[in-house]
N, C-alpha and C. Protein backbone atom coordinates (compact mmCIF):
# COMPACT_ATOMS: atom_id res chain seq x y z
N UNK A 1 0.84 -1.19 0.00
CA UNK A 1 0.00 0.00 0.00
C UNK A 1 0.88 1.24 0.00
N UNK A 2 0.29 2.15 -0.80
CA UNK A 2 0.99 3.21 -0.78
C UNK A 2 1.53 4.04 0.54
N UNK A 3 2.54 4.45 1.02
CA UNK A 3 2.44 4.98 2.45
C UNK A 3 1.71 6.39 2.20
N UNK A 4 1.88 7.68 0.70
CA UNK A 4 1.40 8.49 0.40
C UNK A 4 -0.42 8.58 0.28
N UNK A 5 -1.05 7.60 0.67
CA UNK A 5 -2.22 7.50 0.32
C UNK A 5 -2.93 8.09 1.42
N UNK A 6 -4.24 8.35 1.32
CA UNK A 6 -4.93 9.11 2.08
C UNK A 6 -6.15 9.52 2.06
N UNK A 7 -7.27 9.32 2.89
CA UNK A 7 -8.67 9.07 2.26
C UNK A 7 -9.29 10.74 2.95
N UNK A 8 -10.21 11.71 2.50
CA UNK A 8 -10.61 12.55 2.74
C UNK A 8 -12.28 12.52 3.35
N UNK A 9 -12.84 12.55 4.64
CA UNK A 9 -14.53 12.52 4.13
C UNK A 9 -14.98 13.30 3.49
N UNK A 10 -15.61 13.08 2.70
CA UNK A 10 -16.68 14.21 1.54
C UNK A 10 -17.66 14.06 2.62
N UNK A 11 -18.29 15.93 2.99
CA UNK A 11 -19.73 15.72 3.18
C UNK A 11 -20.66 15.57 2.56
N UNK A 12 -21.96 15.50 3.54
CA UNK A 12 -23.16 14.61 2.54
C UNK A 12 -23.66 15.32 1.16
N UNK A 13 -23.59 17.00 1.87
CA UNK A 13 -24.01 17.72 0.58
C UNK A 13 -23.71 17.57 -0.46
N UNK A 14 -22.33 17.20 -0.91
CA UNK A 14 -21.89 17.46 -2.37
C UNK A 14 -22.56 16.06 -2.81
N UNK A 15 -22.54 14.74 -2.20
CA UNK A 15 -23.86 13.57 -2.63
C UNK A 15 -24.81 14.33 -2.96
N UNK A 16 -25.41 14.86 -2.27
CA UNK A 16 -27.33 15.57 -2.69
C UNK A 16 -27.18 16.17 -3.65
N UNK A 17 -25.70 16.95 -3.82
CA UNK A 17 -25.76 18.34 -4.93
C UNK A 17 -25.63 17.87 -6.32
N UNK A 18 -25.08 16.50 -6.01
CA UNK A 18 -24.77 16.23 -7.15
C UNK A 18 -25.94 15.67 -8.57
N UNK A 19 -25.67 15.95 -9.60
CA UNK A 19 -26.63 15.98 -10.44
C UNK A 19 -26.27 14.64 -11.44
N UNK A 20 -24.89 14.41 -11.37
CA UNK A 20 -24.48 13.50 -12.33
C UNK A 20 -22.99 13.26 -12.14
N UNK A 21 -22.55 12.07 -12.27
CA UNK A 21 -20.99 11.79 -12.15
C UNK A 21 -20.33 12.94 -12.42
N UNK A 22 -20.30 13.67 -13.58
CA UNK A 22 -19.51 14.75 -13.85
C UNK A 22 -19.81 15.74 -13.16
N UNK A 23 -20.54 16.34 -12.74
CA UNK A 23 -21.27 17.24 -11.34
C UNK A 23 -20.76 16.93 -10.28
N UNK A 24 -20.45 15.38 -9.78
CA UNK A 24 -19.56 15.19 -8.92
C UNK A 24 -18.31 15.29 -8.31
N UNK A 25 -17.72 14.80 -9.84
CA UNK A 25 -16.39 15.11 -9.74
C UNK A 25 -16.07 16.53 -9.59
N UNK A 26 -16.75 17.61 -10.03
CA UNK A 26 -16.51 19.09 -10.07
C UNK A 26 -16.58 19.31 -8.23
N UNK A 27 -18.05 19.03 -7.98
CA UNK A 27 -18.22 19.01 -6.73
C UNK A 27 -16.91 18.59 -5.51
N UNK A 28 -16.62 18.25 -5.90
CA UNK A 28 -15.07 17.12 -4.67
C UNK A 28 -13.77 18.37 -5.46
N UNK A 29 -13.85 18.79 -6.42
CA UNK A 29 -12.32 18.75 -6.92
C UNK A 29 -12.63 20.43 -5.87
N UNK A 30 -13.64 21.37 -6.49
CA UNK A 30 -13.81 22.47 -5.28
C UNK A 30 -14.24 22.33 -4.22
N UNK A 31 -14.81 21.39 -3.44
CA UNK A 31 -13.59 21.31 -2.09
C UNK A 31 -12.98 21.36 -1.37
N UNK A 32 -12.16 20.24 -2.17
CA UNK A 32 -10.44 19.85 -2.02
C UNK A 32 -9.90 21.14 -2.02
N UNK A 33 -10.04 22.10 -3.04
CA UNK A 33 -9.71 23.52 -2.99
C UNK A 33 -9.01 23.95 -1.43
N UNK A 34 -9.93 23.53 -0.95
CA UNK A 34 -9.35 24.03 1.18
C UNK A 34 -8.69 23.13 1.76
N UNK A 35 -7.59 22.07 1.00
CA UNK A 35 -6.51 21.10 1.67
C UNK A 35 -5.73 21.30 0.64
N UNK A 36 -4.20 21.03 1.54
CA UNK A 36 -3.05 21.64 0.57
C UNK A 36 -2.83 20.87 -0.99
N UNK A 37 -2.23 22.15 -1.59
CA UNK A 37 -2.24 21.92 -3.02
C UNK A 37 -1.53 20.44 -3.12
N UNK A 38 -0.78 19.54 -2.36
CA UNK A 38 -0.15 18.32 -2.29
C UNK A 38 -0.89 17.32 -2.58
N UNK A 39 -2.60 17.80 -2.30
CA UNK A 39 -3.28 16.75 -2.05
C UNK A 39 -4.07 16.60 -3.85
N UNK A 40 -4.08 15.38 -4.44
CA UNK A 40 -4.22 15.29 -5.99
C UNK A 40 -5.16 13.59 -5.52
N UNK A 41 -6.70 14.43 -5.87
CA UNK A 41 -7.62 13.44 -6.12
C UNK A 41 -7.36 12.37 -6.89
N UNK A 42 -7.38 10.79 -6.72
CA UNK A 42 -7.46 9.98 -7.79
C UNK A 42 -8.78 8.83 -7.67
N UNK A 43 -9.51 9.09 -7.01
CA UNK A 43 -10.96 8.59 -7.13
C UNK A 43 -11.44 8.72 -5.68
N UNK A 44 -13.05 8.34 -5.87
CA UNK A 44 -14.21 8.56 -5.09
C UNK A 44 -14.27 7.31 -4.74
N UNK A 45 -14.75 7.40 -3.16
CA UNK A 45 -14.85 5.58 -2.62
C UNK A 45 -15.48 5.87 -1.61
N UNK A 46 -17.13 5.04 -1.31
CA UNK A 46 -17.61 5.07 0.07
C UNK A 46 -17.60 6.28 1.17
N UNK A 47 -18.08 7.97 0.09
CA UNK A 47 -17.89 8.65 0.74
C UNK A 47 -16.52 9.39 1.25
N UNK A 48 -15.59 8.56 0.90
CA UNK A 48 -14.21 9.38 1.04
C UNK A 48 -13.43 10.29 -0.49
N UNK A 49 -13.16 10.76 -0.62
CA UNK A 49 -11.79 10.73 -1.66
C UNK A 49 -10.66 10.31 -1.66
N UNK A 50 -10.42 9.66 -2.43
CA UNK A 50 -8.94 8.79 -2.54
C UNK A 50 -8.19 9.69 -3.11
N UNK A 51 -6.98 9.83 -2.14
CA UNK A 51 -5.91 11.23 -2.73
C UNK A 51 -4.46 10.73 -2.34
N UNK A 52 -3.66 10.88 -3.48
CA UNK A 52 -2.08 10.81 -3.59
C UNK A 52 -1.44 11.98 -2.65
N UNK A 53 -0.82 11.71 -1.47
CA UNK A 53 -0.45 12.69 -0.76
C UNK A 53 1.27 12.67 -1.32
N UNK A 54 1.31 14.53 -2.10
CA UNK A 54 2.74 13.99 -2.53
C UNK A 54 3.96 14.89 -1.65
């Protein structure tokens, strides 16, 4: 396992807000906006974001 790996909770809102996968992903990437620029989304899982901590 990566030691750089690192899971984020998404709150519930951006689920409700979301309109469509691509609505989603927009939703999570602004955000992430408010954790350091290090942190680089690489997928959505069970409510978390899966992020490469570099």
């Amino acid at each position: 396992m990566n030691n750089n790996l690192t899971k984020v909770v998404l709150p519930a809102w951006i689920f409700e807000q979301a309109r469509d996968k691509e609505h989603l992903k927009k939703l999570v990437l602004d955000y992430m906006q408010r954790y350091p620029k290090d942190y680089v989304v690489k997928g959505i899982k069970n409510g978390f974001a899966v992020c490469i901590k570099n």
